[in-house]
C-alpha atoms as a PDB file:
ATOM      1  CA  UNK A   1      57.343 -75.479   6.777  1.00  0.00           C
ATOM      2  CA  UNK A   2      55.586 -77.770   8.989  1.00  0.00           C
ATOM      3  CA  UNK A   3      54.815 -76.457  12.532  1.00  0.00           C
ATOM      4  CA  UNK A   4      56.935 -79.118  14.081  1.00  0.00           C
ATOM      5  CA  UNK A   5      59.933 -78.123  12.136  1.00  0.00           C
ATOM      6  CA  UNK A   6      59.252 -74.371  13.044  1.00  0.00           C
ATOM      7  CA  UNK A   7      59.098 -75.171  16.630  1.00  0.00           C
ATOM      8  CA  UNK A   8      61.887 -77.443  16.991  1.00  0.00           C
ATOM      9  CA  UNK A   9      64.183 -74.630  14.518  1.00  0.00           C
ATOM     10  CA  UNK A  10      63.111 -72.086  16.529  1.00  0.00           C
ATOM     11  CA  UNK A  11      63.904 -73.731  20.393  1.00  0.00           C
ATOM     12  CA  UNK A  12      67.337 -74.695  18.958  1.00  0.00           C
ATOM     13  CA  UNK A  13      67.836 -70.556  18.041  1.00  0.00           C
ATOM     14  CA  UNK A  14      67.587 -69.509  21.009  1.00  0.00           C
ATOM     15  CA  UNK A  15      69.521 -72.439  22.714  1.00  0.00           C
ATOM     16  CA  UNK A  16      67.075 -73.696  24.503  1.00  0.00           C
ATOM     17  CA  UNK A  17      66.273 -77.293  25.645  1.00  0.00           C
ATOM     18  CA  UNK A  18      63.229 -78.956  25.670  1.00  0.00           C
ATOM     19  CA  UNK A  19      62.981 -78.740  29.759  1.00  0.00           C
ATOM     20  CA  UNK A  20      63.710 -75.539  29.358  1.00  0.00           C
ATOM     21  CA  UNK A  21      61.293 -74.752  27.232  1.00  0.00           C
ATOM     22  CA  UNK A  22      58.499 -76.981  28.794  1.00  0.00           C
ATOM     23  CA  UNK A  23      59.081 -75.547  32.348  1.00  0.00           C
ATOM     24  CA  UNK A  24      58.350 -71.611  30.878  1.00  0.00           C
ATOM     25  CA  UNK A  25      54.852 -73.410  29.351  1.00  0.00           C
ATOM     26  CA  UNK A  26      54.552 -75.590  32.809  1.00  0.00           C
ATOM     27  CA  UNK A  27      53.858 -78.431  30.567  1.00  0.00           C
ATOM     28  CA  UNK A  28      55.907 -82.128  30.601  1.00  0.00           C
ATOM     29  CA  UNK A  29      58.673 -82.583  28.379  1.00  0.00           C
ATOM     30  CA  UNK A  30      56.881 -85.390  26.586  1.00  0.00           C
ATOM     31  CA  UNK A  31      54.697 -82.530  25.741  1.00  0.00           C
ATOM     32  CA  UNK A  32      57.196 -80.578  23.627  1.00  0.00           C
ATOM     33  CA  UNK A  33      58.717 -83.567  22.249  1.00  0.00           C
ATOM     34  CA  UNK A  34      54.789 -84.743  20.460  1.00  0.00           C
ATOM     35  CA  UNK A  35      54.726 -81.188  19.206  1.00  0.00           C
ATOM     36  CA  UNK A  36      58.362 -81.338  18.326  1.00  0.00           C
ATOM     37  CA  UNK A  37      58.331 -85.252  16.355  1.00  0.00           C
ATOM     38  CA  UNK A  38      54.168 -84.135  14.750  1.00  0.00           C
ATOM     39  CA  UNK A  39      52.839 -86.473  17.020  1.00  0.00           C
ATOM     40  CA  UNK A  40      50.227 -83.427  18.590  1.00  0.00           C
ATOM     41  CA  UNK A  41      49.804 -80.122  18.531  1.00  0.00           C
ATOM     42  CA  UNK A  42      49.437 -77.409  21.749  1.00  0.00           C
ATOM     43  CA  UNK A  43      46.158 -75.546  22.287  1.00  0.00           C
ATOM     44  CA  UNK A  44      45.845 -71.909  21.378  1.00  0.00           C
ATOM     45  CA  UNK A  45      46.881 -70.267  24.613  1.00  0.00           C
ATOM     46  CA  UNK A  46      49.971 -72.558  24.977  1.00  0.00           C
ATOM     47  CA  UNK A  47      50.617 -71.694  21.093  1.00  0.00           C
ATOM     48  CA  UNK A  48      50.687 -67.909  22.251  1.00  0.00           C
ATOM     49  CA  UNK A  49      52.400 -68.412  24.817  1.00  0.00           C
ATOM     50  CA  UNK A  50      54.763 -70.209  22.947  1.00  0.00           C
ATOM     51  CA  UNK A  51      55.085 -67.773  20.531  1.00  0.00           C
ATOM     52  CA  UNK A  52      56.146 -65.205  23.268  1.00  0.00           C
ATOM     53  CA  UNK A  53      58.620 -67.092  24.727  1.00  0.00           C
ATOM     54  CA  UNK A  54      60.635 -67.611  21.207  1.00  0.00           C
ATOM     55  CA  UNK A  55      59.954 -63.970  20.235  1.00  0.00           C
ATOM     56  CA  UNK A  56      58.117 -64.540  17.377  1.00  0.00           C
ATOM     57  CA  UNK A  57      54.687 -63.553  15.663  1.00  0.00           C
ATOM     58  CA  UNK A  58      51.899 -66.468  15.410  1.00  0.00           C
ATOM     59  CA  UNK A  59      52.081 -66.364  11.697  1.00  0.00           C
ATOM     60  CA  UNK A  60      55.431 -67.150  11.825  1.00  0.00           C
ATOM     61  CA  UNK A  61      55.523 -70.312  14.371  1.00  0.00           C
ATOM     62  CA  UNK A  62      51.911 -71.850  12.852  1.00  0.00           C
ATOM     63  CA  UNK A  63      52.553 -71.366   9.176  1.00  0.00           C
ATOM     64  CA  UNK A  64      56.501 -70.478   8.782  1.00  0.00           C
ATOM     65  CA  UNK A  65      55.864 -66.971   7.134  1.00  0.00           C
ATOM     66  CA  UNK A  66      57.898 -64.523   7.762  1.00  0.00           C
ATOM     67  CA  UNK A  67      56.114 -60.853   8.330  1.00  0.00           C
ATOM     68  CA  UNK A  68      56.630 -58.480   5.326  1.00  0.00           C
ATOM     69  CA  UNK A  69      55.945 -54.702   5.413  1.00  0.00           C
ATOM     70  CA  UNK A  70      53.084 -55.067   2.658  1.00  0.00           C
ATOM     71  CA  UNK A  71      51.029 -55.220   5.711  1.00  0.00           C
ATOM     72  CA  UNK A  72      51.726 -52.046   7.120  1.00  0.00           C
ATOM     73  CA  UNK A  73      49.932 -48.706   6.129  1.00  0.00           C
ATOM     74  CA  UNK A  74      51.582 -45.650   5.728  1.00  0.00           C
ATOM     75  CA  UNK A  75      50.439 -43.479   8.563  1.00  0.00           C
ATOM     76  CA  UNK A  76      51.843 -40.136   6.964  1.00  0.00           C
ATOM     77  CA  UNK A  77      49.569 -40.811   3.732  1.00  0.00           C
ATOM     78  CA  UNK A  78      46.277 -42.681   5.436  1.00  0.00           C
ATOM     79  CA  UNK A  79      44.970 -41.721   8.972  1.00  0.00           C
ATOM     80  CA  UNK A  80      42.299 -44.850  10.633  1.00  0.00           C
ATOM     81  CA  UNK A  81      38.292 -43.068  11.365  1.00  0.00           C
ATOM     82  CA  UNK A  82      37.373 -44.794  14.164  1.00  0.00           C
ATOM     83  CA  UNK A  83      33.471 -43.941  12.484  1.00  0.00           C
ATOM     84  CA  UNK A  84      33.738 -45.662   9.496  1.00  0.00           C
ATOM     85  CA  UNK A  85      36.910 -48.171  10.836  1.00  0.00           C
ATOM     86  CA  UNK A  86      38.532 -47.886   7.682  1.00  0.00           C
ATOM     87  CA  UNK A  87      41.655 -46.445   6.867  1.00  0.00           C
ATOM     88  CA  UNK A  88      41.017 -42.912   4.529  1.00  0.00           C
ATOM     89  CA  UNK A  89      43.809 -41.065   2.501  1.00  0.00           C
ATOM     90  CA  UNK A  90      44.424 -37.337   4.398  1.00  0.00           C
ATOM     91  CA  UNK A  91      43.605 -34.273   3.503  1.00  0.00           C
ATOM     92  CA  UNK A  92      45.602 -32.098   1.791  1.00  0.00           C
ATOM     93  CA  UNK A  93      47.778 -35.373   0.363  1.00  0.00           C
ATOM     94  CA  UNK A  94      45.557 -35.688  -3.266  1.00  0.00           C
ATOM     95  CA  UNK A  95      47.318 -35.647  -6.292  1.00  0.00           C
ATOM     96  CA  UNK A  96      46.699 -34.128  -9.628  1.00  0.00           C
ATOM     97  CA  UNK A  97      44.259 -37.377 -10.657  1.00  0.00           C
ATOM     98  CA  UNK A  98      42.631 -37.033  -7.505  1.00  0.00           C
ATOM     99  CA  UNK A  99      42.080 -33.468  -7.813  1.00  0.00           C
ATOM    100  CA  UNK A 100      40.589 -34.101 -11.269  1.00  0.00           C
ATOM    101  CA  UNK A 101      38.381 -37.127 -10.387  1.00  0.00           C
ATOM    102  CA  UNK A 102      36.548 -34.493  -7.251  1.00  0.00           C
ATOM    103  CA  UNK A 103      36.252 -31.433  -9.107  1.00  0.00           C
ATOM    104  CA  UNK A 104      35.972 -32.020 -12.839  1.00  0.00           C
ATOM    105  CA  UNK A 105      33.282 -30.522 -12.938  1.00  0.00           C
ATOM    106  CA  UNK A 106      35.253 -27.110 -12.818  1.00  0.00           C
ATOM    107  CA  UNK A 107      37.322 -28.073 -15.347  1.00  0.00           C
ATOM    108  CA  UNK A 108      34.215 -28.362 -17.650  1.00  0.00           C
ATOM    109  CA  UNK A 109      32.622 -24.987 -16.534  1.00  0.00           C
ATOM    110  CA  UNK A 110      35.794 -23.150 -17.026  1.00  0.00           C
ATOM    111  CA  UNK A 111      36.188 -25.020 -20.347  1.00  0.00           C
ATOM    112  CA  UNK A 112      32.640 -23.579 -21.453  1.00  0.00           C
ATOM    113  CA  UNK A 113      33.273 -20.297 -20.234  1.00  0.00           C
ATOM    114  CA  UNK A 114      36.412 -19.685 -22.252  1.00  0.00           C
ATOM    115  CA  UNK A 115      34.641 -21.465 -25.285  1.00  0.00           C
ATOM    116  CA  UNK A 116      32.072 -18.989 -24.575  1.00  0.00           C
ATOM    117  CA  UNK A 117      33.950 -16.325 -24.153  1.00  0.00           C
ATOM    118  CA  UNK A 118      36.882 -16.224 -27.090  1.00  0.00           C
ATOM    119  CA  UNK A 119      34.577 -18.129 -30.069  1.00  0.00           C
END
């Protein structure tokens, strides 16, 4: 969806004219109606702004996307190091594969031992 579509969908949600709506941005009328008909586009701080004033992300008034929860990270399974500023899985929250893939090395020596041991 075309931001002028988005904008002009979104003002008419929330009821709101487009004097209303240029008086919260202190810009003309005229203004709102380019952005409104694709004639021009605001600048960034108006589009955040903007954005604020129809409660909605930027994502969602620029490109017509919707925000999904694919973007969020668990926080009970992954905890952020500020060192590294990446996003690491917590301790004590490793599964069998994980287990395996750290220490397999154990598995081997305690393989060898009993091979040692019984044959």
């Amino acid at each position: 969806m075309k931001f002028a579509e988005q904008l002009k969908k979104l003002r008419a949600e929330l009821h709101l004219s487009q004097d209303n709506l240029a008086s919260q941005l202190f810009v003309s009328r005229q203004a709102v109606s380019k952005w409104e008909n694709g004639d021009g586009t605001p600048d960034l701080k108006t589009l955040v702004k903007l954005a604020e004033i129809l409660h909605v992300s930027l994502d969602t008034l620029v490109l017509g996307t919707k925000p999904t929860n694919d973007d969020h990270i668990d926080s009970s399974v992954f905890v952020y190091n500020p060192t590294t500023g990446l996003y690491e899985r917590r301790r004590g929250q490793m599964n069998f594969w994980d287990f395996l893939a750290q220490y397999w090395w154990i598995l081997i020596a305690l393989v060898a031992t009993i091979g040692f041991w019984f044959f």
